[in-house]
PDB file of N, CA and C in Angstrom:
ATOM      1  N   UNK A   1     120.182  28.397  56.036  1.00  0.00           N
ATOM      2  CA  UNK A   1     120.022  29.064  57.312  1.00  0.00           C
ATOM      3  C   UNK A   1     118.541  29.208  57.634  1.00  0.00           C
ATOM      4  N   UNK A   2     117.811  28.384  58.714  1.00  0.00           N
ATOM      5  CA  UNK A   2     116.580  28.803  59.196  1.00  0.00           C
ATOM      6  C   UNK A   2     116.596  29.898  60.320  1.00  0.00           C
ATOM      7  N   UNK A   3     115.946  30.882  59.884  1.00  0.00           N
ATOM      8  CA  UNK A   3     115.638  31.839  60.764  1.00  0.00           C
ATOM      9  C   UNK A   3     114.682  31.955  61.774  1.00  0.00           C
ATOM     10  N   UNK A   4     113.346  31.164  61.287  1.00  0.00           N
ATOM     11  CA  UNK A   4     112.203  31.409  61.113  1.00  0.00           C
ATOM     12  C   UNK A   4     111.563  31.135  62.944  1.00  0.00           C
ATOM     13  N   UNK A   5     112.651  30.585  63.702  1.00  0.00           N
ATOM     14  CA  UNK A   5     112.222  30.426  65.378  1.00  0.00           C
ATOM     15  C   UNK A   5     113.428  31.510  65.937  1.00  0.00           C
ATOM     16  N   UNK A   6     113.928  32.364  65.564  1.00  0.00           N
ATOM     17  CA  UNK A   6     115.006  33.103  66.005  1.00  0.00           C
ATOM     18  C   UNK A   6     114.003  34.274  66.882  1.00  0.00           C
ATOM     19  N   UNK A   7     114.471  34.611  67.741  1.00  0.00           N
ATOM     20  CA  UNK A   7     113.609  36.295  68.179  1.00  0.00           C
ATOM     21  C   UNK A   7     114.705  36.833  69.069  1.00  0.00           C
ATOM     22  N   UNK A   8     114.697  38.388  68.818  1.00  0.00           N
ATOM     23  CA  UNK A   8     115.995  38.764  69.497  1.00  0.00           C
ATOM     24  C   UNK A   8     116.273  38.704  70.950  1.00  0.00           C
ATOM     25  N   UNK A   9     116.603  38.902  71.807  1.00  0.00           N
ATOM     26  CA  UNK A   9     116.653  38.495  73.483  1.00  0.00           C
ATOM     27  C   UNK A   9     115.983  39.890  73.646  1.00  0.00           C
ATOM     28  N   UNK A  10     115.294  39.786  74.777  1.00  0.00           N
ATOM     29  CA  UNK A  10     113.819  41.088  74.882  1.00  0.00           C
ATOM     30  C   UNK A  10     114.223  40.732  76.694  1.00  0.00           C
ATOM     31  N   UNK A  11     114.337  41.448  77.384  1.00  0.00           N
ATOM     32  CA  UNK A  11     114.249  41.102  78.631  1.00  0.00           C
ATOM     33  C   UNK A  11     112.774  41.543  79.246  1.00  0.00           C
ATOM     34  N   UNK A  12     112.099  40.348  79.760  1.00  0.00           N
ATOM     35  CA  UNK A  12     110.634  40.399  80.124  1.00  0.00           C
ATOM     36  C   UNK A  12     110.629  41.002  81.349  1.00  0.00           C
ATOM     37  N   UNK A  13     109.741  41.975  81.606  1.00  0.00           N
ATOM     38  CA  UNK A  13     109.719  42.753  82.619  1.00  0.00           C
ATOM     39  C   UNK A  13     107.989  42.849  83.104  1.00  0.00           C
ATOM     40  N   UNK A  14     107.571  41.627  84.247  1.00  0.00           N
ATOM     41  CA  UNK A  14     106.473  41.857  84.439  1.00  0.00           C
ATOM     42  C   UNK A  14     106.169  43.024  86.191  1.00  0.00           C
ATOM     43  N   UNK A  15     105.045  44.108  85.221  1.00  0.00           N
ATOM     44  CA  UNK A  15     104.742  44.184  87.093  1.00  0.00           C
ATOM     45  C   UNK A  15     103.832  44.600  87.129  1.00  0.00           C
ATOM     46  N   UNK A  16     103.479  44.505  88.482  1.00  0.00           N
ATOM     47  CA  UNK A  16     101.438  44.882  89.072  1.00  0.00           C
ATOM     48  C   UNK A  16     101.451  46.134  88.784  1.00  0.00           C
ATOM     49  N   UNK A  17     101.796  46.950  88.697  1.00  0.00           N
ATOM     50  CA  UNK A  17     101.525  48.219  88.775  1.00  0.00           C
ATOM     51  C   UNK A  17     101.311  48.762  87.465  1.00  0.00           C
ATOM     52  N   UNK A  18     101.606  48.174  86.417  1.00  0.00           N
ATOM     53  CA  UNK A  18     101.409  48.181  85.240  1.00  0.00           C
ATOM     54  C   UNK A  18     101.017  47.043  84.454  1.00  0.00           C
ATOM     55  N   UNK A  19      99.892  46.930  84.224  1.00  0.00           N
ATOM     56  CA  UNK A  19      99.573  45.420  83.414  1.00  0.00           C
ATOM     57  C   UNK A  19      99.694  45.441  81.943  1.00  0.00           C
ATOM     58  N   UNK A  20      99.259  46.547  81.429  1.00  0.00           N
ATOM     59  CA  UNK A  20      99.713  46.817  80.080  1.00  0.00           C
ATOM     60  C   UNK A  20     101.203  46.629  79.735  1.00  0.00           C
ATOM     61  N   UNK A  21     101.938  46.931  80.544  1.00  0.00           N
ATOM     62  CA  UNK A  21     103.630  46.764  79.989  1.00  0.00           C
ATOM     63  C   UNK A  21     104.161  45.490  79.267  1.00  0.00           C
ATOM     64  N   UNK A  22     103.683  44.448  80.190  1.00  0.00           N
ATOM     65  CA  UNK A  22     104.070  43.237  79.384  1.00  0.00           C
ATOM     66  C   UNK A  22     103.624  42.924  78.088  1.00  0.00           C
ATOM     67  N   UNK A  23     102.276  43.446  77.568  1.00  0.00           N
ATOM     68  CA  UNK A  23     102.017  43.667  76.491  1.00  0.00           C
ATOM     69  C   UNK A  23     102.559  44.271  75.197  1.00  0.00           C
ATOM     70  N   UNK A  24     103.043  45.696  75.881  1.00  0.00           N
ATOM     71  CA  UNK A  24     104.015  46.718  75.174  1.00  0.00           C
ATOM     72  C   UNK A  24     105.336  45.543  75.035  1.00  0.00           C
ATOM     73  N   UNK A  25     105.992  45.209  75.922  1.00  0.00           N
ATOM     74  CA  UNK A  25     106.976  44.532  75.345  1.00  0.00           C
ATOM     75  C   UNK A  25     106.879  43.278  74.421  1.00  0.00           C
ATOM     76  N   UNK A  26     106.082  42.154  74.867  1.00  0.00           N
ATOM     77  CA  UNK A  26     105.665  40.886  73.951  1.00  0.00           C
ATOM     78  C   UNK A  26     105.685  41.865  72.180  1.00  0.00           C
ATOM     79  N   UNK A  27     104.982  43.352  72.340  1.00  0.00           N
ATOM     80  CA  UNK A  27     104.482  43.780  70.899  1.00  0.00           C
ATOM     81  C   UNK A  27     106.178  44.381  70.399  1.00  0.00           C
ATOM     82  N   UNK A  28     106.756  44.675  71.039  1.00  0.00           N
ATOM     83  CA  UNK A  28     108.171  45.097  70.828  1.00  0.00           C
ATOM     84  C   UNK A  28     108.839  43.265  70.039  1.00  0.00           C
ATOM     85  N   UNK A  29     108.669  42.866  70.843  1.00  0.00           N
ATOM     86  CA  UNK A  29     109.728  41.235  70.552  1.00  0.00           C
ATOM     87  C   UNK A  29     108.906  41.056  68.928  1.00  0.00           C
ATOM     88  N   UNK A  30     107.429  40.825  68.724  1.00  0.00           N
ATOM     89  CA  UNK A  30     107.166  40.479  67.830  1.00  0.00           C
ATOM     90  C   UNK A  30     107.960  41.638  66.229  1.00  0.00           C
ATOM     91  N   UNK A  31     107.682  42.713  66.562  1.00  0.00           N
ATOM     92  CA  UNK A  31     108.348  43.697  65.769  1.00  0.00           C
ATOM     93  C   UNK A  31     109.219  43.599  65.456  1.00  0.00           C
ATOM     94  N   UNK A  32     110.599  43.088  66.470  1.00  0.00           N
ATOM     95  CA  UNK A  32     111.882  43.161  65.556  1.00  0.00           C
ATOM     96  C   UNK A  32     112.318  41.197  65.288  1.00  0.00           C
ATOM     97  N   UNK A  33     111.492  40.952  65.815  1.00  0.00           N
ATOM     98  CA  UNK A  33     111.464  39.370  65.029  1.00  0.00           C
ATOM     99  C   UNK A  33     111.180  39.718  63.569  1.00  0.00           C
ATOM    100  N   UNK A  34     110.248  40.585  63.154  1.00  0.00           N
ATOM    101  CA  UNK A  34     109.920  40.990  61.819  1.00  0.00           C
ATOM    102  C   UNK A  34     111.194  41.151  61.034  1.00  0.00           C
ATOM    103  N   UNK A  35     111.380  42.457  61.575  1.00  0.00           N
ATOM    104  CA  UNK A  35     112.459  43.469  61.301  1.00  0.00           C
ATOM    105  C   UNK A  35     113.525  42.536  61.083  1.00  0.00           C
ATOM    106  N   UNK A  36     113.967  41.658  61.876  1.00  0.00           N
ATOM    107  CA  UNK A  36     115.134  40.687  61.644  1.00  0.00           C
ATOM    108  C   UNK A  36     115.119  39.553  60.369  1.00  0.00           C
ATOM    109  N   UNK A  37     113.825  39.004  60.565  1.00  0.00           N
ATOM    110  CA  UNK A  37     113.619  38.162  59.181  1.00  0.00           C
ATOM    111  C   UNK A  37     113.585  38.896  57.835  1.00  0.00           C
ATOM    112  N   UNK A  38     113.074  39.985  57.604  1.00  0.00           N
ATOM    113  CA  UNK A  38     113.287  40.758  56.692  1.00  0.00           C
ATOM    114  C   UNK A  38     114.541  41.317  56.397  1.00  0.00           C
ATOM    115  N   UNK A  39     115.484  41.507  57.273  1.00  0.00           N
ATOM    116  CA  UNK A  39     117.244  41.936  57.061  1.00  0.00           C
ATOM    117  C   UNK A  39     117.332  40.325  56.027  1.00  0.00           C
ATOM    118  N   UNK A  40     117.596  39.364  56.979  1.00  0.00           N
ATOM    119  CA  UNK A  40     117.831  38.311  56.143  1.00  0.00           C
ATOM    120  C   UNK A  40     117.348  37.396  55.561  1.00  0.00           C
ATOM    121  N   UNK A  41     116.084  37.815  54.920  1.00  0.00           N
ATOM    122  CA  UNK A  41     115.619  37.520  53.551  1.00  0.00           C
ATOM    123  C   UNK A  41     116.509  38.575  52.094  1.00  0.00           C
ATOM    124  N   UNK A  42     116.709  39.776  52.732  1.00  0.00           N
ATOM    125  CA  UNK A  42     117.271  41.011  52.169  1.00  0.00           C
ATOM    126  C   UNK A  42     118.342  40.268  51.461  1.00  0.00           C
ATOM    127  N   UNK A  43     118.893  39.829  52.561  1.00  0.00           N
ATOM    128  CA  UNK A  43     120.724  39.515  52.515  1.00  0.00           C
ATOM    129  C   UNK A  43     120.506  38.259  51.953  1.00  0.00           C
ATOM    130  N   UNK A  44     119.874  37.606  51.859  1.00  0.00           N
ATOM    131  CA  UNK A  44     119.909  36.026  51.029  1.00  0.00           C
ATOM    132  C   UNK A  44     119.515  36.704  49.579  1.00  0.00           C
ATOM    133  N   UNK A  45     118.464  37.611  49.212  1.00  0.00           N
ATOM    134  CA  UNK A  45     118.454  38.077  47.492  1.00  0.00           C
ATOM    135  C   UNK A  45     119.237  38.614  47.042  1.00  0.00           C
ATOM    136  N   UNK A  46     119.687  39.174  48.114  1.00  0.00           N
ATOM    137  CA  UNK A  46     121.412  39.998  47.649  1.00  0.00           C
ATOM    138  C   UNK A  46     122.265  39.189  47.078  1.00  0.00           C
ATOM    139  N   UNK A  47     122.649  38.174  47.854  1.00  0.00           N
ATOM    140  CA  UNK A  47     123.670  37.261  47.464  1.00  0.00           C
ATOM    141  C   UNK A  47     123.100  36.560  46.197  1.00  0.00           C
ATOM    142  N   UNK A  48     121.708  35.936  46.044  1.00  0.00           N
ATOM    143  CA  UNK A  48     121.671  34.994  44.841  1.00  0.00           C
ATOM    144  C   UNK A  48     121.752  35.962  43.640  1.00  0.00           C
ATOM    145  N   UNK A  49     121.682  37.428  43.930  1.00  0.00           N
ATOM    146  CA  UNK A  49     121.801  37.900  42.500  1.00  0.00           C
ATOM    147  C   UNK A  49     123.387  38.033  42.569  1.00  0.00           C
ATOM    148  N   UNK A  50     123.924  38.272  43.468  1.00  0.00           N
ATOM    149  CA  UNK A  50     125.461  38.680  43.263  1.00  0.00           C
ATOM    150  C   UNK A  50     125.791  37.322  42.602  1.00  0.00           C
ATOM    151  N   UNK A  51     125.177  36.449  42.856  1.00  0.00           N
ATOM    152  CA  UNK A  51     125.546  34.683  42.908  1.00  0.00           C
ATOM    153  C   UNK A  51     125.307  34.707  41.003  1.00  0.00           C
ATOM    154  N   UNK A  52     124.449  35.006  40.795  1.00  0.00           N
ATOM    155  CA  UNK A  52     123.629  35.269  39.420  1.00  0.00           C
ATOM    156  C   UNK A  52     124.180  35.589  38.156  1.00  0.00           C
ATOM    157  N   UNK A  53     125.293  37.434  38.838  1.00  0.00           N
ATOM    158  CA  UNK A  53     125.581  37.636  38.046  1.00  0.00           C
ATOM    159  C   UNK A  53     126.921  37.140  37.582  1.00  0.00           C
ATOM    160  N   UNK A  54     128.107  37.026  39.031  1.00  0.00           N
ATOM    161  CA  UNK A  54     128.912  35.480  38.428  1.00  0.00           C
ATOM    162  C   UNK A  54     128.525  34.618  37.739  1.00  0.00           C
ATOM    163  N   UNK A  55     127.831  33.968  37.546  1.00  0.00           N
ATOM    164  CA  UNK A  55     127.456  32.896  36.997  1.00  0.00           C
ATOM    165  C   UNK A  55     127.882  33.457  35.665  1.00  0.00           C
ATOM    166  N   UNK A  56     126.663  34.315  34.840  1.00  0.00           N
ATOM    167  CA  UNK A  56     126.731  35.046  33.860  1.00  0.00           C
ATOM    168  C   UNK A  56     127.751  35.516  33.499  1.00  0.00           C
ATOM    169  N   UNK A  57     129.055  35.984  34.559  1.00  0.00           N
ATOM    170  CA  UNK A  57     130.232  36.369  33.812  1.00  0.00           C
ATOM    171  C   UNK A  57     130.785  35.076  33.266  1.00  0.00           C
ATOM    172  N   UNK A  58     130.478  34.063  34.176  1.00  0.00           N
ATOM    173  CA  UNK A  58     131.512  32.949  33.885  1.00  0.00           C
ATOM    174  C   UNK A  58     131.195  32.077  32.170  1.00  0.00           C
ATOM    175  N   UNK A  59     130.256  32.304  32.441  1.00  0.00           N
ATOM    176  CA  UNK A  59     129.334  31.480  31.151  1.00  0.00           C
ATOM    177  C   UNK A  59     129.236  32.468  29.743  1.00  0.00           C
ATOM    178  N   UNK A  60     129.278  34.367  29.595  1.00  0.00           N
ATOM    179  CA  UNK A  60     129.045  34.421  28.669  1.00  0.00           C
ATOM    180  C   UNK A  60     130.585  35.531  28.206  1.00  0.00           C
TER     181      UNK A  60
END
């Protein structure tokens, strides 16, 4: 599973009256792009040890 171009749907909201906002949000999208790759890196070590310790039952 590549994750690594995934980013969650962010709805872009540009306007004159605020120029900073689009900023605030772009810094929001980058954050839980984080937040998301880190869940499933989580969930992939999870499994190879669950994966691991089957193994080990099977073998000893």
């Amino acid at each position: 599973m590549k994750t690594s171009g995934f980013s969650p749907p962010v709805m872009k909201i540009f306007s004159d009256k605020k120029p900073g906002f689009s900023k605030c949000i772009f810094t929001v999208k980058i954050f839980l792009n984080i937040l998301y790759q880190r869940l499933w890196f989580r969930l992939i070590l999870i499994k190879l040890n669950n994966y691991k310790r089957y193994q080990n039952l099977l073998t000893h």
